[in-house]
C-alpha atoms as a PDB file:
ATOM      1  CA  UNK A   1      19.436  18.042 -36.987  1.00  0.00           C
ATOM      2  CA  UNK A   2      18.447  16.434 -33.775  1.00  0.00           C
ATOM      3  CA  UNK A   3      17.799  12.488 -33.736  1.00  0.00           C
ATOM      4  CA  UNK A   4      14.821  12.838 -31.220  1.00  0.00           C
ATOM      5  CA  UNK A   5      11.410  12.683 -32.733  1.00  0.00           C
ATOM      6  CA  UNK A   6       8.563  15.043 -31.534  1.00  0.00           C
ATOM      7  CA  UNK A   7       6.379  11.703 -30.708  1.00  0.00           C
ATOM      8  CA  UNK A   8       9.226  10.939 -28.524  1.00  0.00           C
ATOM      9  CA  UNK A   9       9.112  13.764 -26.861  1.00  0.00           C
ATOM     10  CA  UNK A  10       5.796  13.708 -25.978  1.00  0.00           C
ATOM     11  CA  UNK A  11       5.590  10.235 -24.939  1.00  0.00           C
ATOM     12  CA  UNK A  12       8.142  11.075 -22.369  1.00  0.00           C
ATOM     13  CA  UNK A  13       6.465  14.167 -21.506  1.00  0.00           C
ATOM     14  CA  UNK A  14       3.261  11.997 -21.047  1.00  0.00           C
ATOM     15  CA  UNK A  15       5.180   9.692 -18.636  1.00  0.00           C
ATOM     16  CA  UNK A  16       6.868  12.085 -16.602  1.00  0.00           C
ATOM     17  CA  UNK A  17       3.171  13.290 -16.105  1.00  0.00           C
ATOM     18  CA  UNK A  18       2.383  10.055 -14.690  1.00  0.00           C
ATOM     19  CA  UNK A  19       5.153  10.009 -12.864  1.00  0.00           C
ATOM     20  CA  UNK A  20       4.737  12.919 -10.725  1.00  0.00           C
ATOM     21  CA  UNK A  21       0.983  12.050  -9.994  1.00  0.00           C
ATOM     22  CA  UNK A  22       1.518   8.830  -8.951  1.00  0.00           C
ATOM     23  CA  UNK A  23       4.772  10.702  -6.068  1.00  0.00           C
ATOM     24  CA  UNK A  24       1.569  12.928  -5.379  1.00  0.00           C
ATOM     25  CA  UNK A  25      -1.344  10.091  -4.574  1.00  0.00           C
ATOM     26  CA  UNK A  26       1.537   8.177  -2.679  1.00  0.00           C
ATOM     27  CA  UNK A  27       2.337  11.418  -0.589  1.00  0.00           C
ATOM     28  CA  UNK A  28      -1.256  11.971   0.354  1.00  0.00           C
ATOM     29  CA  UNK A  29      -2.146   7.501   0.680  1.00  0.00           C
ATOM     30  CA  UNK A  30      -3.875   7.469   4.251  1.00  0.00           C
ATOM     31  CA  UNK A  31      -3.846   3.853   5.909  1.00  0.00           C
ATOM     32  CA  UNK A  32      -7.772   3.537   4.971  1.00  0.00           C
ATOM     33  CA  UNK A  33      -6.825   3.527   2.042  1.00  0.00           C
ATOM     34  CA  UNK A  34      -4.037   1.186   1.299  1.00  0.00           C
ATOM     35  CA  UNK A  35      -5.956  -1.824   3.802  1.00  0.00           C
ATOM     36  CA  UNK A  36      -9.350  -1.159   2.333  1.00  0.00           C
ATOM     37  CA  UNK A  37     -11.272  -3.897   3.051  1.00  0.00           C
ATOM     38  CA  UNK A  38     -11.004  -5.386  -0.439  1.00  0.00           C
ATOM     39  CA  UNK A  39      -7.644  -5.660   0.675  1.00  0.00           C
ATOM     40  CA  UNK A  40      -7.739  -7.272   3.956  1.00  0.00           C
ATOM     41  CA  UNK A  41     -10.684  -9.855   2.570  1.00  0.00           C
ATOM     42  CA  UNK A  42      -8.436 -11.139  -0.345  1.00  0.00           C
ATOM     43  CA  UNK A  43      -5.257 -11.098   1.456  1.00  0.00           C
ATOM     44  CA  UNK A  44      -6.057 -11.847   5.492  1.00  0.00           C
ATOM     45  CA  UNK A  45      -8.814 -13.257   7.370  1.00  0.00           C
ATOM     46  CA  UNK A  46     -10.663 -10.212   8.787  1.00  0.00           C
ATOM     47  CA  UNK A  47     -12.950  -7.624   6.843  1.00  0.00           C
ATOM     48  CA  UNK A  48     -11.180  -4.639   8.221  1.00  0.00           C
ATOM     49  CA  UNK A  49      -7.813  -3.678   9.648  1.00  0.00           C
ATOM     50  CA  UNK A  50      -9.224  -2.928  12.824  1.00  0.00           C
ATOM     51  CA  UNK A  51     -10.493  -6.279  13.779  1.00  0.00           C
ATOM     52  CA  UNK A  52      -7.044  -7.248  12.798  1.00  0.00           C
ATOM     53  CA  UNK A  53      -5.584  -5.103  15.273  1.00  0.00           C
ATOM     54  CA  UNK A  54      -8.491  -6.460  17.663  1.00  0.00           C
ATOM     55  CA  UNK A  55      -8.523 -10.243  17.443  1.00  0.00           C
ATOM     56  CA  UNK A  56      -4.594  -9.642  17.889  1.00  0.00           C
ATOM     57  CA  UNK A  57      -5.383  -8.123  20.551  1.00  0.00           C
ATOM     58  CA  UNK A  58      -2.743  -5.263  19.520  1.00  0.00           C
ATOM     59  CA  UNK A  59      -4.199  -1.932  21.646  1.00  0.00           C
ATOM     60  CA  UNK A  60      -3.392   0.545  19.086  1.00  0.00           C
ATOM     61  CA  UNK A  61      -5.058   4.171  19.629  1.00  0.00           C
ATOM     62  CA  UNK A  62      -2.082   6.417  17.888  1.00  0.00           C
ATOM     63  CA  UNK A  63      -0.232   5.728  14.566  1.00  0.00           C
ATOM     64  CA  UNK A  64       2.721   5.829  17.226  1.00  0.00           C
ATOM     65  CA  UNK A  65       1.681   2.901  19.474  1.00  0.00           C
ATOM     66  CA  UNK A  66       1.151   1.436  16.257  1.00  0.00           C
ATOM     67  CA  UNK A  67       4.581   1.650  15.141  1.00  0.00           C
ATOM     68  CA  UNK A  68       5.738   0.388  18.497  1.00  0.00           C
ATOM     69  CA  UNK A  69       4.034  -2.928  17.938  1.00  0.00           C
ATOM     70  CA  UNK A  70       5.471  -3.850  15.130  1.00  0.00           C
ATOM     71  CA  UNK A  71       8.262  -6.562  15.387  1.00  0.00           C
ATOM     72  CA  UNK A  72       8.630 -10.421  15.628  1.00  0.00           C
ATOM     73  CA  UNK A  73       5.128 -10.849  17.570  1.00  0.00           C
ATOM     74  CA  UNK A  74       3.100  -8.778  14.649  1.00  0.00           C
ATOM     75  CA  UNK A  75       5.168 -10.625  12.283  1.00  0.00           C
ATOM     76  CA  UNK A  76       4.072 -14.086  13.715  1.00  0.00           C
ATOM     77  CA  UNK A  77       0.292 -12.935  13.852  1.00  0.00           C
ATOM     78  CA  UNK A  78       0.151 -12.215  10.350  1.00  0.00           C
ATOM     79  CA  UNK A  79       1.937 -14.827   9.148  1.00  0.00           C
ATOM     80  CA  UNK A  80      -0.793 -17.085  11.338  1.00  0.00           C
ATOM     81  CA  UNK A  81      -3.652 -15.103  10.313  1.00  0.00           C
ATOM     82  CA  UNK A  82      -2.562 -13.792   6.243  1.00  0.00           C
ATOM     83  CA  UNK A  83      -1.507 -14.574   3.096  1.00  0.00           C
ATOM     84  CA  UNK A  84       1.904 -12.787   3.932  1.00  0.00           C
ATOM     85  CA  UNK A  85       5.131 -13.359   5.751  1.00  0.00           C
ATOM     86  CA  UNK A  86       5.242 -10.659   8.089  1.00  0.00           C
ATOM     87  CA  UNK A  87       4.440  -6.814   8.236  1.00  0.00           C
ATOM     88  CA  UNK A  88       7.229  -5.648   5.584  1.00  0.00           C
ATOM     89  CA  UNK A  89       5.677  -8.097   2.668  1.00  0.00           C
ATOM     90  CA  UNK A  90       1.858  -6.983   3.776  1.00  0.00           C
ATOM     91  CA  UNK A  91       2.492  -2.979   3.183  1.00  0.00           C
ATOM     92  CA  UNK A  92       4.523  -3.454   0.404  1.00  0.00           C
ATOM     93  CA  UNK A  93       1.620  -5.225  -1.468  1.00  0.00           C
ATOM     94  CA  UNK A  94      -1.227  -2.315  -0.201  1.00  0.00           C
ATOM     95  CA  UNK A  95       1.061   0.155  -1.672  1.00  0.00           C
ATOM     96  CA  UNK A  96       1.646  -1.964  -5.148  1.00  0.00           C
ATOM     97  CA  UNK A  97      -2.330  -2.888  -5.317  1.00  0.00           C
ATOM     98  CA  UNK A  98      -2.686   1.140  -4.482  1.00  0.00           C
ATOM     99  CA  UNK A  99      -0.365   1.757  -7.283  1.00  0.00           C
ATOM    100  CA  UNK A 100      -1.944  -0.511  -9.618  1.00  0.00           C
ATOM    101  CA  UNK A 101      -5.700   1.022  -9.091  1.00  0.00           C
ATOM    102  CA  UNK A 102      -4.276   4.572  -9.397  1.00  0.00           C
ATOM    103  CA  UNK A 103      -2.292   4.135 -12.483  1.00  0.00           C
ATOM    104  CA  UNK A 104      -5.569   2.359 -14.013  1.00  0.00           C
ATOM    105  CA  UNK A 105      -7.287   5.856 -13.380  1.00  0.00           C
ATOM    106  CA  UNK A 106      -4.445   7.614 -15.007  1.00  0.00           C
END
């Protein structure tokens, strides 16, 4: 007789289900959507990422110039200009408020 009860079995069933959509939104999160600008009004100073990026005065026109400006002076900016410490704190909170509103849909 096995000590595992069928509810129990489906509740884990149910949460593996979760699971696996939530790996699937997070594979498919663009940028727009993780610094909506709900986001960037509750957390920074600008409406949009973009005027971030432009009151900076960061020239960013690939996700790969992007990535190249990211370091102590980016750091300093936000920590000037948002409610975070540097770039590392700021995308880890998009992606946990992202998390949050998807698993509310779930």
């Amino acid at each position: 007789m096995s000590d595992i009860n069928p509810s129990d079995l489906e509740h884990l069933a149910e949460n593996m289900e979760k699971a696996e959509k939530a790996e699937k939104a997070m594979s498919m999160v663009s940028f727009k959507d993780l610094f909506t600008p709900a986001f960037m009004t509750t957390y920074t100073d600008f409406a949009n990422f973009g005027e971030l990026l432009v009151v900076g005065k960061f020239n960013v026109n690939s996700f790969e110039e992007f990535l190249a400006l990211l370091g102590e002076s980016f750091d300093e900016f936000l920590k000037k200009t948002t409610k975070f410490q540097g770039w590392e704190e700021m995308q880890s909170t998009a992606v946990a408020d992202y998390m949050k509103k998807e698993n509310s849909k779930i």
